[in-house]
Protein backbone atom coordinates (compact mmCIF):
# COMPACT_ATOMS: atom_id res chain seq x y z
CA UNK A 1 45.01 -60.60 24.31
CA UNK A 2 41.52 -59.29 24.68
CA UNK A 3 40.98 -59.93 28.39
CA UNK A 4 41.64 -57.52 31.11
CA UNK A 5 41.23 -57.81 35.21
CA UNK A 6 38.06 -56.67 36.65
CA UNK A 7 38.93 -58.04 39.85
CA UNK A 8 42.03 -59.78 41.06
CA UNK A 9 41.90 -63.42 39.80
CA UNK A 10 38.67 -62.48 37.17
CA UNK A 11 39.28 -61.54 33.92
CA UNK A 12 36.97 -60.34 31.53
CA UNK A 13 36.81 -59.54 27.71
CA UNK A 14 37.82 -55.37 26.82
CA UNK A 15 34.46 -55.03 25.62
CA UNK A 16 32.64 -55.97 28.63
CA UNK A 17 30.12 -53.16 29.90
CA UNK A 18 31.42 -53.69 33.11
CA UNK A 19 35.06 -51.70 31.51
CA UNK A 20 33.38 -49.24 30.13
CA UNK A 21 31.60 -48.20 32.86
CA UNK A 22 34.70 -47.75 34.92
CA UNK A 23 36.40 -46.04 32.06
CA UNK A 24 33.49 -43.87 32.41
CA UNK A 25 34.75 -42.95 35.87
CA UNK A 26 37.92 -42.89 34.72
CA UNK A 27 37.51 -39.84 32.68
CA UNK A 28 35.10 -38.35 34.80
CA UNK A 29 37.84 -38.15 37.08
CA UNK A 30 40.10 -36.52 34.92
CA UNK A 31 37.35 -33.98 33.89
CA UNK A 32 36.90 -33.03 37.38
CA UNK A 33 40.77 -32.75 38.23
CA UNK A 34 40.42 -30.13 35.06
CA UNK A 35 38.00 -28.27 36.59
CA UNK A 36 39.77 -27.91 39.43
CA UNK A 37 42.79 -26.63 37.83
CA UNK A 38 40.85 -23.98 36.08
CA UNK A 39 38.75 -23.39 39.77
CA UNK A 40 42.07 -23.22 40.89
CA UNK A 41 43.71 -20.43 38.30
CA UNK A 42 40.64 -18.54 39.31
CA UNK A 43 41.23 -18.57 43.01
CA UNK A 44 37.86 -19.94 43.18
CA UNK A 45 38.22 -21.52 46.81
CA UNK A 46 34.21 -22.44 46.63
CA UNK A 47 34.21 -24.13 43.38
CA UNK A 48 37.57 -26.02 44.44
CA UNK A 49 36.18 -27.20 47.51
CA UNK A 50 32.92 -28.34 45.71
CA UNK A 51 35.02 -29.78 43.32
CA UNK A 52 37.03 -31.67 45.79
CA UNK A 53 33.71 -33.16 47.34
CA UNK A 54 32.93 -34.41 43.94
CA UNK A 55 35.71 -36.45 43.22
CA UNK A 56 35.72 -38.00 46.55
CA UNK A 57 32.44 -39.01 45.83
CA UNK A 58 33.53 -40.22 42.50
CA UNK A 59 36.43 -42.26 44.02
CA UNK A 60 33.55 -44.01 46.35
CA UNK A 61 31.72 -44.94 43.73
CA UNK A 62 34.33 -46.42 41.66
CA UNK A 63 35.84 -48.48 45.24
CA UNK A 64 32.58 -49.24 45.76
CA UNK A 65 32.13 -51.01 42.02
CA UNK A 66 35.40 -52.73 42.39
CA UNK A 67 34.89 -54.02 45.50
CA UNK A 68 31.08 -55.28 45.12
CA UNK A 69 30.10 -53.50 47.71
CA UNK A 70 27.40 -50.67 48.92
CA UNK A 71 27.99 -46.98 47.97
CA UNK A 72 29.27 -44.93 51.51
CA UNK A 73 26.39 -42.58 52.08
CA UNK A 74 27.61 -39.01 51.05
CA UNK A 75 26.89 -36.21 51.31
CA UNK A 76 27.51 -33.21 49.13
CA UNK A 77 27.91 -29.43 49.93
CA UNK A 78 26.68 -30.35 53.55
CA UNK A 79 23.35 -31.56 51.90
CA UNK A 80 21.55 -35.00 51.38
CA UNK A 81 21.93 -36.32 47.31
CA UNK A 82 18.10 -36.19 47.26
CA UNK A 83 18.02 -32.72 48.31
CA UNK A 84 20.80 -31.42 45.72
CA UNK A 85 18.33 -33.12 43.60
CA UNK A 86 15.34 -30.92 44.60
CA UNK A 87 17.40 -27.77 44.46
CA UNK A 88 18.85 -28.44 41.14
CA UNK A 89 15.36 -28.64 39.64
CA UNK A 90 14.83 -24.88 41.21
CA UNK A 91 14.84 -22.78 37.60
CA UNK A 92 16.99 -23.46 34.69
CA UNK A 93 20.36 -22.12 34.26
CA UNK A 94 21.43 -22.60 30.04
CA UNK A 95 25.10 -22.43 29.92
CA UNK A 96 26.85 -20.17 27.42
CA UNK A 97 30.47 -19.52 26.09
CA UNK A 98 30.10 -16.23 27.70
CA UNK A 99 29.97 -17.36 31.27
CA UNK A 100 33.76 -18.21 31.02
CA UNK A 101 35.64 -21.49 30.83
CA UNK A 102 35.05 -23.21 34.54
CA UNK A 103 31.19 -22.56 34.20
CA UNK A 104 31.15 -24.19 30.89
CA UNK A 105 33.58 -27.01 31.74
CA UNK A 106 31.02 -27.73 34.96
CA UNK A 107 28.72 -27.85 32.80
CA UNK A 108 30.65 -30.68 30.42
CA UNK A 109 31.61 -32.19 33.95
CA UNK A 110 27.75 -32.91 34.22
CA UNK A 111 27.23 -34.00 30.90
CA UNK A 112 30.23 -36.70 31.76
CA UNK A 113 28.34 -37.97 34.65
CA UNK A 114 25.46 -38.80 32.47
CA UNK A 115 27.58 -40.65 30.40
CA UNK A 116 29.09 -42.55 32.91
CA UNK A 117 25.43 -43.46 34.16
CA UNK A 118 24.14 -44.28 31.13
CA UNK A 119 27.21 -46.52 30.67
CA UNK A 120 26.42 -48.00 34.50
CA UNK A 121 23.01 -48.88 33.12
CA UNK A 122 24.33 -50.94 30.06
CA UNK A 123 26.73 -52.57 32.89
CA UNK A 124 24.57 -53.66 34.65
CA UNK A 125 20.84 -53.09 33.89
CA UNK A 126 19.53 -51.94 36.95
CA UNK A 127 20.60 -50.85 40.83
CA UNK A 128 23.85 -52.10 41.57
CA UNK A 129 25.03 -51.07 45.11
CA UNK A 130 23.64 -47.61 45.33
CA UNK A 131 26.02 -46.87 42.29
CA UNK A 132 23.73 -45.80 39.75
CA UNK A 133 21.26 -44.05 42.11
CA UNK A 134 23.93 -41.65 43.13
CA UNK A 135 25.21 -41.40 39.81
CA UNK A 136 21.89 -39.61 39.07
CA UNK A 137 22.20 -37.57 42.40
CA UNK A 138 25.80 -36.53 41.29
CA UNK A 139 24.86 -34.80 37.85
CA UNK A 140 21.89 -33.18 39.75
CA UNK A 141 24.71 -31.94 42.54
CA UNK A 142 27.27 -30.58 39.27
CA UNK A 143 24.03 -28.94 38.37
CA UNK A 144 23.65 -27.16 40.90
CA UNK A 145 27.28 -26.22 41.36
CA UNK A 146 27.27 -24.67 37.73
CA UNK A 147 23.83 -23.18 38.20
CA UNK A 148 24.22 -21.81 41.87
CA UNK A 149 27.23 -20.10 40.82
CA UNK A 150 30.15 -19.37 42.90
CA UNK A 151 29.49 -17.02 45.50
CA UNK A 152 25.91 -17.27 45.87
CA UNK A 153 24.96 -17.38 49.94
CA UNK A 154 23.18 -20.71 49.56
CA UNK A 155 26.26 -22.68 48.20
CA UNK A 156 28.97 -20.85 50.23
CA UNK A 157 27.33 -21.70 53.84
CA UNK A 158 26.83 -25.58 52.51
CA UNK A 159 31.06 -25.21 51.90
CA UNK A 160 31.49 -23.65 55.40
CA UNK A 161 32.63 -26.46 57.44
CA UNK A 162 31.33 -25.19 60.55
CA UNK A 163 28.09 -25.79 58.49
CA UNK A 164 28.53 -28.89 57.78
């Protein structure tokens, strides 16, 4: 059988865009849940945190898919999506081997998100809920997590929750 459920009582061929999309999130998932084992084997309590945000924010946007509904507005690291967005395009961080492994599996973790946008595009062509819009805000936020690094003032009073 090449169907599968996209919703209860709707199924839909394996190959529809639709599957791959939330395979996308699927694994994007899984790449953060990585990250946070290696955040955690750090004792990296910032980057855990922050990574912790992220896949909340990746579980709304997959509930939000599935359920044909609007995206929850989020926020991450205390701040608005569009403002991650403007402080992500503040210089240019190039990742490197030497930085260690969580920096350059962030890094990959961004790269995922792309993917998964890219494959939210093929989906569905344009807008679909606020899904793809925050899609693009999330691999600005990742950005800005890897580039920010760890202990940097900015990021750490954004994690604060009395700053939040």
């Amino acid at each position: 059988m090449n169907e599968t459920c996209l919703r209860p009582g709707f199924n839909v061929s394996k190959s529809d865009p639709r599957i791959a999309f939330r395979g996308a999130l699927d694994s994007l998932e899984a790449d953060i849940l990585e990250a946070q084992v290696l955040a955690a084997e750090k004792k990296d309590e910032h980057c855990l945190k922050a990574l912790g945000e992220i896949l909340l924010f990746v579980r709304e946007l997959m509930s939000a898919e599935v359920n044909e509904r609007p995206v929850i507005q989020m926020k991450l690291f205390g701040l608005e999506l569009d403002e991650l967005q403007r402080q992500s395009r503040v210089g240019m961080t190039l990742p490197s081997y030497t930085m260690g492994a969580l920096p350059v599996r962030l890094n990959s973790l961004r790269t995922r998100v792309r993917e998964a946008e890219l494959k939210g595009v093929a989906a569905f062509g344009e807008e679909r809920n606020g899904v793809l819009h925050a899609l693009n805000r999330l691999s600005s936020a990742v950005y800005y997590l890897f580039a920010s690094g760890f202990d940097t003032p900015l990021l750490c009073a954004k994690l604060d929750p009395q700053n939040t």
